[in-house]
N, C-alpha and C. Protein backbone atom coordinates (compact mmCIF):
# COMPACT_ATOMS: atom_id res chain seq x y z
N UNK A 1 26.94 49.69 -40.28
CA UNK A 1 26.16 48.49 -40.16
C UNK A 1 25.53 48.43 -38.76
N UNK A 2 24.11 47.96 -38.56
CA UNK A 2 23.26 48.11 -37.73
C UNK A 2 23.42 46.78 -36.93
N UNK A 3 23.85 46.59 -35.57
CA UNK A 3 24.02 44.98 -35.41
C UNK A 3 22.25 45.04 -34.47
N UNK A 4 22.06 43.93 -34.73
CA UNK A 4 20.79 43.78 -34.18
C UNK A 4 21.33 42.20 -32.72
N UNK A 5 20.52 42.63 -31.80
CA UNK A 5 20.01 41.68 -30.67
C UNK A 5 18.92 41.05 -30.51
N UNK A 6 19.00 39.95 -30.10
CA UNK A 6 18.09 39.16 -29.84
C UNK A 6 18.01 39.74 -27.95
N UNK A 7 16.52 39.15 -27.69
CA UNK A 7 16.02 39.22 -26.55
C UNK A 7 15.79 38.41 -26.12
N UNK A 8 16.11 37.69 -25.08
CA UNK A 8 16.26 36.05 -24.46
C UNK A 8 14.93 36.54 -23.59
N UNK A 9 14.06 35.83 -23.60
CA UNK A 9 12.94 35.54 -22.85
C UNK A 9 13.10 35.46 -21.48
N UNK A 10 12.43 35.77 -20.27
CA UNK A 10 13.09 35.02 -18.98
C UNK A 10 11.95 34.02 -18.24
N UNK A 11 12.38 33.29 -17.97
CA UNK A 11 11.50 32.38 -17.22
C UNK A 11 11.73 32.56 -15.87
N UNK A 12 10.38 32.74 -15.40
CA UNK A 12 9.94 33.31 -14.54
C UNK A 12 10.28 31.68 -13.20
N UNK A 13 10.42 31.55 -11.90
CA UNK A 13 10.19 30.40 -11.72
C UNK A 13 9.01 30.49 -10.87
N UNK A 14 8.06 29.48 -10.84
CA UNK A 14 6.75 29.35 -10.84
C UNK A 14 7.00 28.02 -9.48
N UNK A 15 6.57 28.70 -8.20
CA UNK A 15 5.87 27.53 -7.40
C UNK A 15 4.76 27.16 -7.14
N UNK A 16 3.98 26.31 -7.82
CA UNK A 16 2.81 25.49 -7.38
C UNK A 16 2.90 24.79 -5.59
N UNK A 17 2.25 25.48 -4.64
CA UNK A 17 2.10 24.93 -3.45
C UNK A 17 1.17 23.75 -3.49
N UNK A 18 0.16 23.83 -4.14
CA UNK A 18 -0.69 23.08 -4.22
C UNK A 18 -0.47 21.63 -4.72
N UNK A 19 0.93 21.56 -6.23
CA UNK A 19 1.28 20.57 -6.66
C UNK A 19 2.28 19.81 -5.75
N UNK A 20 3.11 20.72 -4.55
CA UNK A 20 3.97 19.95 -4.15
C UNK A 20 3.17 19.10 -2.66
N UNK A 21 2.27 20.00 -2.36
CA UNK A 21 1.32 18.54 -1.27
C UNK A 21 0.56 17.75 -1.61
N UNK A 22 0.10 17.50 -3.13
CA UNK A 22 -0.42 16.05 -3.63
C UNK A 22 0.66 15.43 -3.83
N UNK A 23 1.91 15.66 -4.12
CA UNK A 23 2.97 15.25 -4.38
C UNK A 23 3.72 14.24 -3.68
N UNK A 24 3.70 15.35 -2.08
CA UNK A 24 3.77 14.75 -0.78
C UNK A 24 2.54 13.72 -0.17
N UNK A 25 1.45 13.94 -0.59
CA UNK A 25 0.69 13.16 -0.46
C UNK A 25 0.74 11.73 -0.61
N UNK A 26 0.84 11.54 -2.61
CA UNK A 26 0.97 9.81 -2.75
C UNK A 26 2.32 9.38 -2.31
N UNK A 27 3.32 10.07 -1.92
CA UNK A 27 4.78 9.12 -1.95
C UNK A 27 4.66 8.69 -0.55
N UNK A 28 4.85 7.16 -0.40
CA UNK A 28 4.78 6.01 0.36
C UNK A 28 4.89 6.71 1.98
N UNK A 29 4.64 6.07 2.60
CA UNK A 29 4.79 6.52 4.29
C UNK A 29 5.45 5.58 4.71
N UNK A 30 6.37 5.57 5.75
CA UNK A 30 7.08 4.66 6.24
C UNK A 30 6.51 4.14 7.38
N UNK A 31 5.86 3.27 7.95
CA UNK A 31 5.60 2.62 8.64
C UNK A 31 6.47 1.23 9.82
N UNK A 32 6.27 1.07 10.84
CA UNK A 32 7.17 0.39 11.42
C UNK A 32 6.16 -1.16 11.17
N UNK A 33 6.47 -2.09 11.53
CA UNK A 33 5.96 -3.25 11.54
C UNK A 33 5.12 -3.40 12.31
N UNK A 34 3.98 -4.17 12.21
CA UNK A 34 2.67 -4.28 13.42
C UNK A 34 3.41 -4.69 14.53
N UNK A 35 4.01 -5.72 14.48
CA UNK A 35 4.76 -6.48 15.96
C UNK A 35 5.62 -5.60 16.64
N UNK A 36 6.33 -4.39 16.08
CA UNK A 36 7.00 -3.61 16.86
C UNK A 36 6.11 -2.63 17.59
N UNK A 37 4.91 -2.22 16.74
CA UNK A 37 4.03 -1.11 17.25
C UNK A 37 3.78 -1.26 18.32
N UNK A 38 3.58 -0.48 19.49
CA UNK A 38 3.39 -0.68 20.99
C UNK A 38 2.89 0.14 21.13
N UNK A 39 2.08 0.93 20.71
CA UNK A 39 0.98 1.70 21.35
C UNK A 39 -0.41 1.30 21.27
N UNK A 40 -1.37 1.75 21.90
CA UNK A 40 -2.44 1.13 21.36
C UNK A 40 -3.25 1.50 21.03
N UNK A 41 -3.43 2.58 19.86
CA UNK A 41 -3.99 3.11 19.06
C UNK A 41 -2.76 3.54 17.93
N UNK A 42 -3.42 3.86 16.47
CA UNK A 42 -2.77 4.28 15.30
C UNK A 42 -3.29 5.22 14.79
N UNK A 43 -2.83 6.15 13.77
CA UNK A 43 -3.91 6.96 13.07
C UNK A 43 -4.55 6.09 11.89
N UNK A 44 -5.41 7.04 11.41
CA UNK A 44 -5.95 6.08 10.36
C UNK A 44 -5.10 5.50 8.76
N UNK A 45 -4.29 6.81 8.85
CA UNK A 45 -3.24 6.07 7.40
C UNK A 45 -2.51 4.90 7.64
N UNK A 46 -2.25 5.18 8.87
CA UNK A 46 -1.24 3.92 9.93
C UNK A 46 -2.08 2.45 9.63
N UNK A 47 -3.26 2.57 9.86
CA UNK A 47 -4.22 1.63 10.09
C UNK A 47 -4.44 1.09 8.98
N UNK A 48 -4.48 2.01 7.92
CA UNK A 48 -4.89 1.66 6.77
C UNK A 48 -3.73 0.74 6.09
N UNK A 49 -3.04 0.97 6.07
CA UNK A 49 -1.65 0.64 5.32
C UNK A 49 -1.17 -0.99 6.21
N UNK A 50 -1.21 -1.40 7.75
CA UNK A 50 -1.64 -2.44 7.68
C UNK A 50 -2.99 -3.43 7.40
N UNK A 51 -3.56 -3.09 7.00
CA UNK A 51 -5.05 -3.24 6.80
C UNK A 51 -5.57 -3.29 5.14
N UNK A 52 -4.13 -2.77 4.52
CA UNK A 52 -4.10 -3.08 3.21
C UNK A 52 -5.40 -2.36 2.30
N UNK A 53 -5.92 -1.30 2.93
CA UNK A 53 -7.38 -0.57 2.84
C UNK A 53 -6.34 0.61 1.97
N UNK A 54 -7.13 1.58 1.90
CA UNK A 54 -6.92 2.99 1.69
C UNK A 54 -7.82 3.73 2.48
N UNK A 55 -7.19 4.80 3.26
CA UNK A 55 -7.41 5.38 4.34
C UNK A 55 -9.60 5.43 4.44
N UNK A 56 -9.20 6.19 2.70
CA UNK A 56 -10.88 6.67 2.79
C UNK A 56 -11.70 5.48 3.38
N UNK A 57 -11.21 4.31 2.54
CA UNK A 57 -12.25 3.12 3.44
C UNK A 57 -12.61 3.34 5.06
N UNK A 58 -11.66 2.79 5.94
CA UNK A 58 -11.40 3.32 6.99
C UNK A 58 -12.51 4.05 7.35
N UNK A 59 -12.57 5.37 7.02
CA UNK A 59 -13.02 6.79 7.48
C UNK A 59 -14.54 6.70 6.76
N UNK A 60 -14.60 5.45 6.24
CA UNK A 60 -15.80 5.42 5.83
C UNK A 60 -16.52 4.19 6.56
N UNK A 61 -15.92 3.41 7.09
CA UNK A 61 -16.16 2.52 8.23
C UNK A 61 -16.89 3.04 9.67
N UNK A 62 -15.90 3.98 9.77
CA UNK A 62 -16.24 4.78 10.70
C UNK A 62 -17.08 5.36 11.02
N UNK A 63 -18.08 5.93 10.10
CA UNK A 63 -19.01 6.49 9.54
C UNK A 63 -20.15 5.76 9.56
N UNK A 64 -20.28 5.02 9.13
CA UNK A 64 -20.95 3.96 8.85
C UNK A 64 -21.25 3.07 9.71
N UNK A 65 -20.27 2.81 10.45
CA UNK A 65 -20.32 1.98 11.55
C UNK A 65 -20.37 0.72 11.06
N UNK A 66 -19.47 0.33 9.80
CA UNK A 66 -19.69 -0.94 9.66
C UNK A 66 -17.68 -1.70 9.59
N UNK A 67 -17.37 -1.34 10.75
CA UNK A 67 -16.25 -1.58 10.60
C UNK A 67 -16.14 -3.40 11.34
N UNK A 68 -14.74 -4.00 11.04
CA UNK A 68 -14.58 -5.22 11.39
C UNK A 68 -14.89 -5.32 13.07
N UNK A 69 -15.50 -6.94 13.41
CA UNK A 69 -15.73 -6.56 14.92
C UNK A 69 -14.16 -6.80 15.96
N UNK A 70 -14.05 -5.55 16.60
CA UNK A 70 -13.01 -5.11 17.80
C UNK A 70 -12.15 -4.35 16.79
N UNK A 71 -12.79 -3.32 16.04
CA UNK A 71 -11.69 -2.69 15.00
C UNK A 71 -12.57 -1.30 15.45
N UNK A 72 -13.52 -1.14 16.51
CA UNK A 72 -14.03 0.53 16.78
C UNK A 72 -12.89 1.01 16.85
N UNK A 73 -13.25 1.97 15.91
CA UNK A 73 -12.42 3.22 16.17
C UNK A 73 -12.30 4.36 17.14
N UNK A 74 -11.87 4.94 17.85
CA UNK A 74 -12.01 6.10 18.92
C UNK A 74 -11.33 7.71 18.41
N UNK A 75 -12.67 8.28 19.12
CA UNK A 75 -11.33 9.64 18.67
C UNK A 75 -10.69 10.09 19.74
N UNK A 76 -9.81 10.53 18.87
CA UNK A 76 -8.61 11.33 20.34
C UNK A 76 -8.78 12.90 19.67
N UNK A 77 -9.29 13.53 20.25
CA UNK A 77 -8.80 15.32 20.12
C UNK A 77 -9.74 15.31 17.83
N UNK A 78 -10.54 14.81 18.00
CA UNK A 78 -11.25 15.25 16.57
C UNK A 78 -11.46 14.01 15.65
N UNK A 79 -9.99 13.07 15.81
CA UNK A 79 -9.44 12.09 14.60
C UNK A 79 -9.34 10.92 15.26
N UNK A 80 -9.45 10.16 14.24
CA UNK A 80 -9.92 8.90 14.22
C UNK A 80 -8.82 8.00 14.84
N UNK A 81 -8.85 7.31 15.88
CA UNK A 81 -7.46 6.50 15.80
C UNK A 81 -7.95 4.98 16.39
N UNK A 82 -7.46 4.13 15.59
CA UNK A 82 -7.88 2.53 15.42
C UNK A 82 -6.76 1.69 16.66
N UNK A 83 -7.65 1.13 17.36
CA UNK A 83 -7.24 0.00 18.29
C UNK A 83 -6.25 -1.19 17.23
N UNK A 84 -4.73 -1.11 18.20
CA UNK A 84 -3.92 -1.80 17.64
C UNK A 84 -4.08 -3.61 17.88
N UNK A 85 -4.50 -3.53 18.77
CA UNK A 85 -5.42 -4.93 19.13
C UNK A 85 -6.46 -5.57 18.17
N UNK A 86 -7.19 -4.81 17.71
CA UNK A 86 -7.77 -5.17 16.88
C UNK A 86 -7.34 -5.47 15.33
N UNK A 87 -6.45 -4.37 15.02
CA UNK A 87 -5.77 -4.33 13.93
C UNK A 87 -5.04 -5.91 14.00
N UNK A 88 -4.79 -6.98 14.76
CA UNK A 88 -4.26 -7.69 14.95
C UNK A 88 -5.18 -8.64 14.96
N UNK A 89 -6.47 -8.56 15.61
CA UNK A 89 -7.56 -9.27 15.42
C UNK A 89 -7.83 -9.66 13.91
N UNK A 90 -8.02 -8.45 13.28
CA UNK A 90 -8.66 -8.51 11.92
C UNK A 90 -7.42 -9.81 10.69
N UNK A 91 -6.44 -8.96 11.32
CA UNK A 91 -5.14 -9.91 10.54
C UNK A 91 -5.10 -11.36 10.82
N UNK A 92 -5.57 -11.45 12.16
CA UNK A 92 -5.48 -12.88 12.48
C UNK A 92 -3.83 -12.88 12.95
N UNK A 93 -3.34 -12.12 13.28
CA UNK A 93 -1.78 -11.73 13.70
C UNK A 93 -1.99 -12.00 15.42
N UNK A 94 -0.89 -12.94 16.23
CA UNK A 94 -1.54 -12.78 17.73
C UNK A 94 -0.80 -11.60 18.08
């Protein structure tokens, strides 16, 4: 009698680089509270996230030049980084 085998398939494991930095992308950023912040500039996700925007707005403000007044943005070294003073202005936060 002939015994016969089966052949188990193998799964290969497969990393998507690409899926795990959109991934990293949307999950939340931790941010400290405006009143603790003490520097005086933010980046723009920073900015955005008190500002209740999404970044692209922002970076499209910027652009545009139609951002809130005392909310110019400055660059440091390429990127955009928003006056924390102002960010406080706009809130109406003293």
């Amino acid at each position: 009698m002939q015994s016969t085998t089966t052949v188990q398939p193998q799964v290969l494991a497969v990393h998507n680089h690409s899926a795990d930095t959109r991934r990293a992308a949307t999950e939340p950023q931790q941010f400290p509270p405006l009143e603790l912040v003490n520097r005086p500039t933010v980046p723009t996700e920073q900015a955005a996230h008190y500002l209740l925007r999404r970044p692209q707005t922002l970076r499209g403000w910027a652009c545009a030049e139609t951002f809130p007044d005392g909310l110019r943005p400055v660059r440091i070294n390429g990127r955009l980084c928003w006056p924390v003073a102002g960010i406080r202005a706009a809130l109406g936060v003293a």
